[in-house]
C-alpha atoms as a PDB file:
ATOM      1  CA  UNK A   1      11.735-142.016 -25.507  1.00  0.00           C
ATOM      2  CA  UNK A   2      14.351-139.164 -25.027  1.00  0.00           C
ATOM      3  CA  UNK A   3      11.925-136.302 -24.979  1.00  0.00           C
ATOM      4  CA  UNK A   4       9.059-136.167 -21.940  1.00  0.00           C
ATOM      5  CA  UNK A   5       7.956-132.175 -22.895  1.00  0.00           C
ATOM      6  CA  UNK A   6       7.494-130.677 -26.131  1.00  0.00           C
ATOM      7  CA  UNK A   7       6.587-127.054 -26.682  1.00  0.00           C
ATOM      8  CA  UNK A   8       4.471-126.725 -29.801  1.00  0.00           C
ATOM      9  CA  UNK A   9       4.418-123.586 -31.670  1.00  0.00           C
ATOM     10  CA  UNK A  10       1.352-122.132 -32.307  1.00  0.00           C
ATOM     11  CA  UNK A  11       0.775-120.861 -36.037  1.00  0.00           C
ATOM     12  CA  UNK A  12       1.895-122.623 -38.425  1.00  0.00           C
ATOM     13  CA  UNK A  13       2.781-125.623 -36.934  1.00  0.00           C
ATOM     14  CA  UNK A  14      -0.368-126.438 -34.917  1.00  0.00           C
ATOM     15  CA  UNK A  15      -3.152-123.943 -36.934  1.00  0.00           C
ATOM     16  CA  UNK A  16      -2.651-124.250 -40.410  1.00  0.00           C
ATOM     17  CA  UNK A  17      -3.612-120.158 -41.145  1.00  0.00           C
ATOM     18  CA  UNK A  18      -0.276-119.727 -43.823  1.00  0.00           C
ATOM     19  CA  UNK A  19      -2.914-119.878 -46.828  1.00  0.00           C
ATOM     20  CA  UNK A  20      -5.410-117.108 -44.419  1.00  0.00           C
ATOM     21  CA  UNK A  21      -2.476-114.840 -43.683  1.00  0.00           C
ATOM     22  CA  UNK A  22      -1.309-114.637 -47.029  1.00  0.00           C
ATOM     23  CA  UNK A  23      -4.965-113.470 -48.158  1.00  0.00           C
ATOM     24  CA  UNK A  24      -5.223-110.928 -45.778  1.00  0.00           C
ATOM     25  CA  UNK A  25      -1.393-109.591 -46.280  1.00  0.00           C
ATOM     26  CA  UNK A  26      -2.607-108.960 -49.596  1.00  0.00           C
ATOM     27  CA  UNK A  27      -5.837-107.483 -49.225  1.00  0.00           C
ATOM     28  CA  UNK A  28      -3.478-104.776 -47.733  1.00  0.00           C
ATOM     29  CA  UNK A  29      -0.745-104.948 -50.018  1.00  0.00           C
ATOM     30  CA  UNK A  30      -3.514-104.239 -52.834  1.00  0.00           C
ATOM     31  CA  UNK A  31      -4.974-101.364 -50.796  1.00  0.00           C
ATOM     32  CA  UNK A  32      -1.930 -99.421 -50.942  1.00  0.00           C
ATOM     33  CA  UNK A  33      -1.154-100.721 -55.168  1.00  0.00           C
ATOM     34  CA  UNK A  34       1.900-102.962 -53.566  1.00  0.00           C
ATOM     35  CA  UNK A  35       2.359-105.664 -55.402  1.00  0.00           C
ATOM     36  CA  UNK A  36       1.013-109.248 -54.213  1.00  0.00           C
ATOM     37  CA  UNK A  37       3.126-111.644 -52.718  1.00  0.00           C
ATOM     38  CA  UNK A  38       3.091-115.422 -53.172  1.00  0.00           C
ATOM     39  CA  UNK A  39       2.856-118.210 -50.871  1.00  0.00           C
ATOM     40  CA  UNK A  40       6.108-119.182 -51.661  1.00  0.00           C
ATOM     41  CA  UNK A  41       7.630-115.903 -52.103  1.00  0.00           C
ATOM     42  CA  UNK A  42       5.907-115.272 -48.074  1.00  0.00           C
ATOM     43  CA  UNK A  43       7.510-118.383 -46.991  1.00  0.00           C
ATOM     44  CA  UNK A  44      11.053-117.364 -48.308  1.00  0.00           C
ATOM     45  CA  UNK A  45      10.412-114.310 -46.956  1.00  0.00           C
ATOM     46  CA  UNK A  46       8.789-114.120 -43.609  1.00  0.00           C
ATOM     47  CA  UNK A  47      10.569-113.366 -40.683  1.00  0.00           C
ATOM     48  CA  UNK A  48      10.286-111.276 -37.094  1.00  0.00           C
ATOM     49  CA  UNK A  49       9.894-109.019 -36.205  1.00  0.00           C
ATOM     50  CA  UNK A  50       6.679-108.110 -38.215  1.00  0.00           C
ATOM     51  CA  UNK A  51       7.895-104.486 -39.136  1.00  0.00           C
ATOM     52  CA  UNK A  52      10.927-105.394 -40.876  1.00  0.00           C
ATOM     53  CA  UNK A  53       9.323-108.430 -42.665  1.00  0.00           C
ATOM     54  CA  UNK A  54       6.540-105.915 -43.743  1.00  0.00           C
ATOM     55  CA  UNK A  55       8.772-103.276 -45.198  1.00  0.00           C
ATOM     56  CA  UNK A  56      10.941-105.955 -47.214  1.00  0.00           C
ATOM     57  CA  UNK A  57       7.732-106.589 -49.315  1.00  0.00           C
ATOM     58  CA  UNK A  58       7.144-102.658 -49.287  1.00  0.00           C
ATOM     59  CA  UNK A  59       5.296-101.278 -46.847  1.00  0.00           C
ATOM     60  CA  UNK A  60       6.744 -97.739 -46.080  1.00  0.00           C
ATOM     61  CA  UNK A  61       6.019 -96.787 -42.487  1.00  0.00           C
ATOM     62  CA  UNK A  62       7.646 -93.528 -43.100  1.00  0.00           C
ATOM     63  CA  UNK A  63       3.605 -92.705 -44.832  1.00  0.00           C
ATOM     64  CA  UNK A  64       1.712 -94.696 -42.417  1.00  0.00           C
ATOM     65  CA  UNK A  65       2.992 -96.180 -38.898  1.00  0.00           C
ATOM     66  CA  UNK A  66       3.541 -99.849 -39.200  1.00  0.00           C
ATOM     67  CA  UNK A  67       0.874-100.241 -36.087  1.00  0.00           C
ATOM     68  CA  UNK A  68      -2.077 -99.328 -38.602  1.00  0.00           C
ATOM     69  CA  UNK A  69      -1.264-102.310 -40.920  1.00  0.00           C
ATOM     70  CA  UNK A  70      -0.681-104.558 -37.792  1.00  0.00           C
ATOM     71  CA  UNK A  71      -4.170-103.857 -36.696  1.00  0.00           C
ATOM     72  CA  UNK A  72      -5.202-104.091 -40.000  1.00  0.00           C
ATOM     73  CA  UNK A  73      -4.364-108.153 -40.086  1.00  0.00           C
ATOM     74  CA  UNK A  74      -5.071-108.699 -36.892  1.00  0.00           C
ATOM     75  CA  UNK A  75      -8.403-107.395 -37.322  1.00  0.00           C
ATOM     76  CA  UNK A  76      -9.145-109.537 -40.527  1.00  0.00           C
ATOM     77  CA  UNK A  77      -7.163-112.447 -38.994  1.00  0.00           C
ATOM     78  CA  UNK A  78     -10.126-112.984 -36.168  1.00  0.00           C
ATOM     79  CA  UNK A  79     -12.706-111.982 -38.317  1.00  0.00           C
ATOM     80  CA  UNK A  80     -11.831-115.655 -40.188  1.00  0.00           C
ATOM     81  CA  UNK A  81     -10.120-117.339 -37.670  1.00  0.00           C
ATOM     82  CA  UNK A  82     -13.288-119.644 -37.335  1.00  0.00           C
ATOM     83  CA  UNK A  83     -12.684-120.880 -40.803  1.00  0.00           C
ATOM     84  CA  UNK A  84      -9.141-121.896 -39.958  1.00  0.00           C
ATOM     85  CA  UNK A  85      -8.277-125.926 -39.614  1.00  0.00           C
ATOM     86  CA  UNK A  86      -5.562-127.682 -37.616  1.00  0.00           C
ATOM     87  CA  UNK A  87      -2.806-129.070 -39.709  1.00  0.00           C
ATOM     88  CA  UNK A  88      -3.195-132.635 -40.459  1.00  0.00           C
ATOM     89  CA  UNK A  89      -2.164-135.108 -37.644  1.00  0.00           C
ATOM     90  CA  UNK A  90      -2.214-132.336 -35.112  1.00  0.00           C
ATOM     91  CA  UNK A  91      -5.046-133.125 -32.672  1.00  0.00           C
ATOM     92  CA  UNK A  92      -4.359-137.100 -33.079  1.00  0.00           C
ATOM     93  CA  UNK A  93      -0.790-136.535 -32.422  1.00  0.00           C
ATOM     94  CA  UNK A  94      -1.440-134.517 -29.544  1.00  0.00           C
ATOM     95  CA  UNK A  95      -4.079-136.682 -28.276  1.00  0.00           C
ATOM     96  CA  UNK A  96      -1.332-139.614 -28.440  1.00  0.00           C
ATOM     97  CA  UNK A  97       1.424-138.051 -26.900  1.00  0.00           C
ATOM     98  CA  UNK A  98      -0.546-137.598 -23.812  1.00  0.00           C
ATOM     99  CA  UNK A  99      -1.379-141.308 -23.840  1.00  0.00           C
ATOM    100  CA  UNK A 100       2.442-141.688 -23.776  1.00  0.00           C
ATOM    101  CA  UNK A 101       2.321-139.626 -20.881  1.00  0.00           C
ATOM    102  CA  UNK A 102       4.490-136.887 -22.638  1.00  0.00           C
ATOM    103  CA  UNK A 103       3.290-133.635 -21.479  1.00  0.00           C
ATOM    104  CA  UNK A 104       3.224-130.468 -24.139  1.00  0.00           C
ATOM    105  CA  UNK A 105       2.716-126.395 -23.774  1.00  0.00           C
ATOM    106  CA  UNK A 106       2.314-124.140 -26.366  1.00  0.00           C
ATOM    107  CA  UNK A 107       4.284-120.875 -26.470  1.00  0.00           C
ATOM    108  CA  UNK A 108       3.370-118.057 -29.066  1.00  0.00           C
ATOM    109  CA  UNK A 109       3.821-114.738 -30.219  1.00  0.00           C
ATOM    110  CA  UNK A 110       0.179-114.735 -30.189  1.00  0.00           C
ATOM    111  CA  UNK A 111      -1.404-112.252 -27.301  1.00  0.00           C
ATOM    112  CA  UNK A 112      -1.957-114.754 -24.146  1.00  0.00           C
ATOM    113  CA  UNK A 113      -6.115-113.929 -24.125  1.00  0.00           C
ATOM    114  CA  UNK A 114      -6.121-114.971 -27.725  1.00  0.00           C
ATOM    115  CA  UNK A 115      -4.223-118.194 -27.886  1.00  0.00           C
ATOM    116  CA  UNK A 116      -6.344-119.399 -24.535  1.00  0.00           C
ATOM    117  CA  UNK A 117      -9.603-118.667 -26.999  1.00  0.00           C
ATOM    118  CA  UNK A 118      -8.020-120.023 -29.656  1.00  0.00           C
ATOM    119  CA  UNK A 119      -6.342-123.127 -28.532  1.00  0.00           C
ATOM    120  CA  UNK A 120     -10.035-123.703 -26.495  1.00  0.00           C
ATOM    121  CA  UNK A 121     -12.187-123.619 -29.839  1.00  0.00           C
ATOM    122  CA  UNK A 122     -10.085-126.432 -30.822  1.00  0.00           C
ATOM    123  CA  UNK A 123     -10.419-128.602 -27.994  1.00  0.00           C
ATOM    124  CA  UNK A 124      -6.870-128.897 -27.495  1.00  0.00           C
ATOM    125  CA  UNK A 125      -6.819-127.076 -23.732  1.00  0.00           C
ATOM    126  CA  UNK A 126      -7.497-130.721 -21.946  1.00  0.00           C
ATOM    127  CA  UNK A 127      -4.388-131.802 -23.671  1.00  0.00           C
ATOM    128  CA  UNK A 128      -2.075-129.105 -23.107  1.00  0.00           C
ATOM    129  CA  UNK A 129      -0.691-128.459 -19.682  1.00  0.00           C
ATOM    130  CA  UNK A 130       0.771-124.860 -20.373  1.00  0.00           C
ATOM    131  CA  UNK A 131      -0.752-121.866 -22.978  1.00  0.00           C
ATOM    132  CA  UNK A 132       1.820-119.310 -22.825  1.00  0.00           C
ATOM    133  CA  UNK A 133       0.884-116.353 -25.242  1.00  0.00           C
ATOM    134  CA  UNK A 134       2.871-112.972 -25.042  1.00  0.00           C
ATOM    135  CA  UNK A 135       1.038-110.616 -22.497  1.00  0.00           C
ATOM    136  CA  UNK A 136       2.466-106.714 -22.621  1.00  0.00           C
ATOM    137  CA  UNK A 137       5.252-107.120 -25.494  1.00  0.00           C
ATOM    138  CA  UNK A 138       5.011-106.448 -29.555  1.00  0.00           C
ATOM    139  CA  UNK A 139       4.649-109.950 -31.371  1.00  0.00           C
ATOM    140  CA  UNK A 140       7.958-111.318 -31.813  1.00  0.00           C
ATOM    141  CA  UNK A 141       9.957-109.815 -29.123  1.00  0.00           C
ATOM    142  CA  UNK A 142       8.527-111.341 -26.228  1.00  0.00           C
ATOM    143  CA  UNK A 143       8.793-115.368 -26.972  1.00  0.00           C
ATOM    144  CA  UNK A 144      11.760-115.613 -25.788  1.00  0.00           C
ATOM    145  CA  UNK A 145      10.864-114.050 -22.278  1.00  0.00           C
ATOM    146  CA  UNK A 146       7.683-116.076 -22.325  1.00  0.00           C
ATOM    147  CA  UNK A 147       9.708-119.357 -22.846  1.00  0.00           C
ATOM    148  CA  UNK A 148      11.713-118.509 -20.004  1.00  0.00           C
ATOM    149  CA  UNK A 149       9.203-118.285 -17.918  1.00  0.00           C
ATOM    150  CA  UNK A 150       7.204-121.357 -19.385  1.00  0.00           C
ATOM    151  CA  UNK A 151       9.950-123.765 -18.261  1.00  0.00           C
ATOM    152  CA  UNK A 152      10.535-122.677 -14.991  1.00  0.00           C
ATOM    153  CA  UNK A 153       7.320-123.916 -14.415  1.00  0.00           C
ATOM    154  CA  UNK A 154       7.780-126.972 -16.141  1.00  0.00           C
ATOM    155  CA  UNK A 155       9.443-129.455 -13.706  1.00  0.00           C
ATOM    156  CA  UNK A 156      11.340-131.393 -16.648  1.00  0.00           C
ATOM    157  CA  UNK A 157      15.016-131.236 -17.037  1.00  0.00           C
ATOM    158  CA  UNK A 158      15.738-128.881 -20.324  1.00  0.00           C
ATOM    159  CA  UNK A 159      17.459-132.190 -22.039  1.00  0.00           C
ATOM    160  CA  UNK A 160      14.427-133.829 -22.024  1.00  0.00           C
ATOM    161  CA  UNK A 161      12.363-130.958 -23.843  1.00  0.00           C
ATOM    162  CA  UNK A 162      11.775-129.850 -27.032  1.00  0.00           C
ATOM    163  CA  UNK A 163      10.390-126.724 -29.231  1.00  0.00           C
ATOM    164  CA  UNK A 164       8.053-127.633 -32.388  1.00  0.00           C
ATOM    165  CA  UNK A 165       8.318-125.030 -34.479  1.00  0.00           C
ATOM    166  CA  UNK A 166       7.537-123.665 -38.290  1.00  0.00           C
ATOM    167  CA  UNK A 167       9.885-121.182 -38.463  1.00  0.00           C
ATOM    168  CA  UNK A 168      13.397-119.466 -38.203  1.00  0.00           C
ATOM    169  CA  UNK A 169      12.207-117.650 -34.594  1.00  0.00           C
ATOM    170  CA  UNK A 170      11.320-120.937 -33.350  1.00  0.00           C
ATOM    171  CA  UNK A 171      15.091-122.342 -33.793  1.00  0.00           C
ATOM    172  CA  UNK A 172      15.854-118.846 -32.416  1.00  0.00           C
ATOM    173  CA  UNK A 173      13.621-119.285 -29.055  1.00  0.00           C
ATOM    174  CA  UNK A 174      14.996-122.758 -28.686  1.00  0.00           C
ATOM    175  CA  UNK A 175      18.771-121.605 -28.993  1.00  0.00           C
ATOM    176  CA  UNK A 176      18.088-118.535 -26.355  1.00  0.00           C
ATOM    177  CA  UNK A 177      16.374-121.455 -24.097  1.00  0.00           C
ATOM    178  CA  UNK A 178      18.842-124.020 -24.206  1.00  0.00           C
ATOM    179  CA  UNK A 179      16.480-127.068 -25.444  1.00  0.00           C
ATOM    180  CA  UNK A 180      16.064-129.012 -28.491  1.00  0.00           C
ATOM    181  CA  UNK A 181      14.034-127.690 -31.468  1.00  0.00           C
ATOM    182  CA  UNK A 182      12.757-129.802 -34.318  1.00  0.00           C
ATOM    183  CA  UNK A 183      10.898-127.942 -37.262  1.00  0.00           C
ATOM    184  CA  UNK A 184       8.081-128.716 -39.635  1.00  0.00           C
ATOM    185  CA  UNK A 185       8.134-126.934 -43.074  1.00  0.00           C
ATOM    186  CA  UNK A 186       4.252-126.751 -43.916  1.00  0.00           C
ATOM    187  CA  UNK A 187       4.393-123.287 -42.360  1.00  0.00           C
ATOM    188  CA  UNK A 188       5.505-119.823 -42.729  1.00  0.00           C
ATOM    189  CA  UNK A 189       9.113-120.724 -43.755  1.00  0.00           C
ATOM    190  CA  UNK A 190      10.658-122.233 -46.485  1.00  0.00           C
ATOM    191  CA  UNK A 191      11.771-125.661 -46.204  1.00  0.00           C
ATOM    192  CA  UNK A 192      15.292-124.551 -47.208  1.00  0.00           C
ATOM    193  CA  UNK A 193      15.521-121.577 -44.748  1.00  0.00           C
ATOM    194  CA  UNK A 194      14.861-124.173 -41.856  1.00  0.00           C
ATOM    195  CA  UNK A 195      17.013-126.940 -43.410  1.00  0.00           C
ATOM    196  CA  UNK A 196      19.502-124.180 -43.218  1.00  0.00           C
ATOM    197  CA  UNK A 197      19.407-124.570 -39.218  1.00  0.00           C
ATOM    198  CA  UNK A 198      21.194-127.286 -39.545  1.00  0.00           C
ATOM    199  CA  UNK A 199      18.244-129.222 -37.058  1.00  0.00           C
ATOM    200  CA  UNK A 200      15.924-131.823 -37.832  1.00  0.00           C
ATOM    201  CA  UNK A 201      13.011-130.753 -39.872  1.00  0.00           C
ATOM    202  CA  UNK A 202       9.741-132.667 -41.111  1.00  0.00           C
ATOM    203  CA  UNK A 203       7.256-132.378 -43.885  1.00  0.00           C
ATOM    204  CA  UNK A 204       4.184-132.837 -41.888  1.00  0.00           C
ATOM    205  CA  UNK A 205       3.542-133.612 -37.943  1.00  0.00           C
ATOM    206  CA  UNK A 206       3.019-137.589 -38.313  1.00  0.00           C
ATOM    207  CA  UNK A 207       6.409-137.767 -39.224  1.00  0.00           C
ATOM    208  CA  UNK A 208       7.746-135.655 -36.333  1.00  0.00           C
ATOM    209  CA  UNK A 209       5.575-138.039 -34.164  1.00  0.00           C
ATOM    210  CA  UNK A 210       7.069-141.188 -35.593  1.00  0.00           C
ATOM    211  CA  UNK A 211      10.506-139.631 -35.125  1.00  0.00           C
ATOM    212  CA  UNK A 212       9.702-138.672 -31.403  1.00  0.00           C
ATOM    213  CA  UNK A 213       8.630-142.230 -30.343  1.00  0.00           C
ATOM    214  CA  UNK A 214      11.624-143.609 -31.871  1.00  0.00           C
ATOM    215  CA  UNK A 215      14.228-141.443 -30.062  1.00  0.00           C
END
């Protein structure tokens, strides 16, 4: 096998919350009579940072600052998070790569206390050697500083470690890091946005597994 770390994205890829965050995007979309968005309209859409994503679908943070609607979701988002399921073949797949002695991380826009909790009521900590969240930067500015510092303290040379990612910022973190990134599309971007990359993408994480054990 070529690859002996991957770096799993967080949601989306590992938490399957696209169907959650969608609800809750329109709960405040409806507050302020904005039209509702679709999942597939999301998908096509979606994008970091959050502000500019949120004022494509018309949020106008000229009336309100964007920070109110951030806490807004956020604040919803663990409110449900307990209903929220892993995507299928996540915990097996995880649970066999570290039989193959391939060791993983997770990096995330995701606030570092949060994803520890989170990745922890999943039972995924004993399987993951590195939880690197973003600690004092807005989501989607920090991951790539984050990744930075997530592989110096992984002692495994960069061409033999991968991202696992959902979306467009994942391909984005793995370019800025100099690694391999391989994306599945039963996240929060369009299949055709990350086929658009130009790397390898996969409907569902079995198939990424198959792939990885293969190469």
């Amino acid at each position: 096998m070529k690859y002996k770390h991957i770096i799993w994205d967080w949601n989306g890829t590992l938490l399957n919350d696209l169907s959650l965050c969608v609800t809750i995007l329109n709960q405040s979309l409806n507050k302020r009579n904005i039209p509702a968005i679709t999942i597939q309209a999301y998908k096509e859409k979606f994008l970091f940072p959050i502000k500019t994503f949120y004022e494509s679908i018309g949020f106008d943070f000229d009336k309100e600052p964007f920070e109110n609607t951030n806490i807004e979701f956020h604040a919803g988002f663990e409110k449900q998070f307990k209903t929220l399921a892993l995507q299928p073949f996540a915990k097996e797949t995880i649970i066999q790569f570290n039989k193959n002695d391939i060791t993983q991380s997770v990096l995330s826009a995701t606030l570092q206390d949060k994803l520890v909790e989170q990745i922890g009521f999943f039972n995924l900590d004993q399987y993951i050697q590195n939880i690197a969240g973003l600690r004092n930067t807005p989501s989607g500015y920090g991951k790539e500083y984050e990744g930075e510092e997530l592989l110096m303290s992984v002692d495994i040379p960069k061409s033999e470690t991968m991202i696992v990612g959902d979306s467009l910022l994942d391909f984005k973190v793995s370019q800025h890091l100099g690694i391999d990134c391989v994306l599945v599309h039963n996240g929060h971007n369009d299949i055709n946005r990350l086929h658009n990359t130009g790397t390898n993408t996969f409907s569902n994480i079995k198939d990424l597994y198959n792939w990885v054990i293969n190469t």
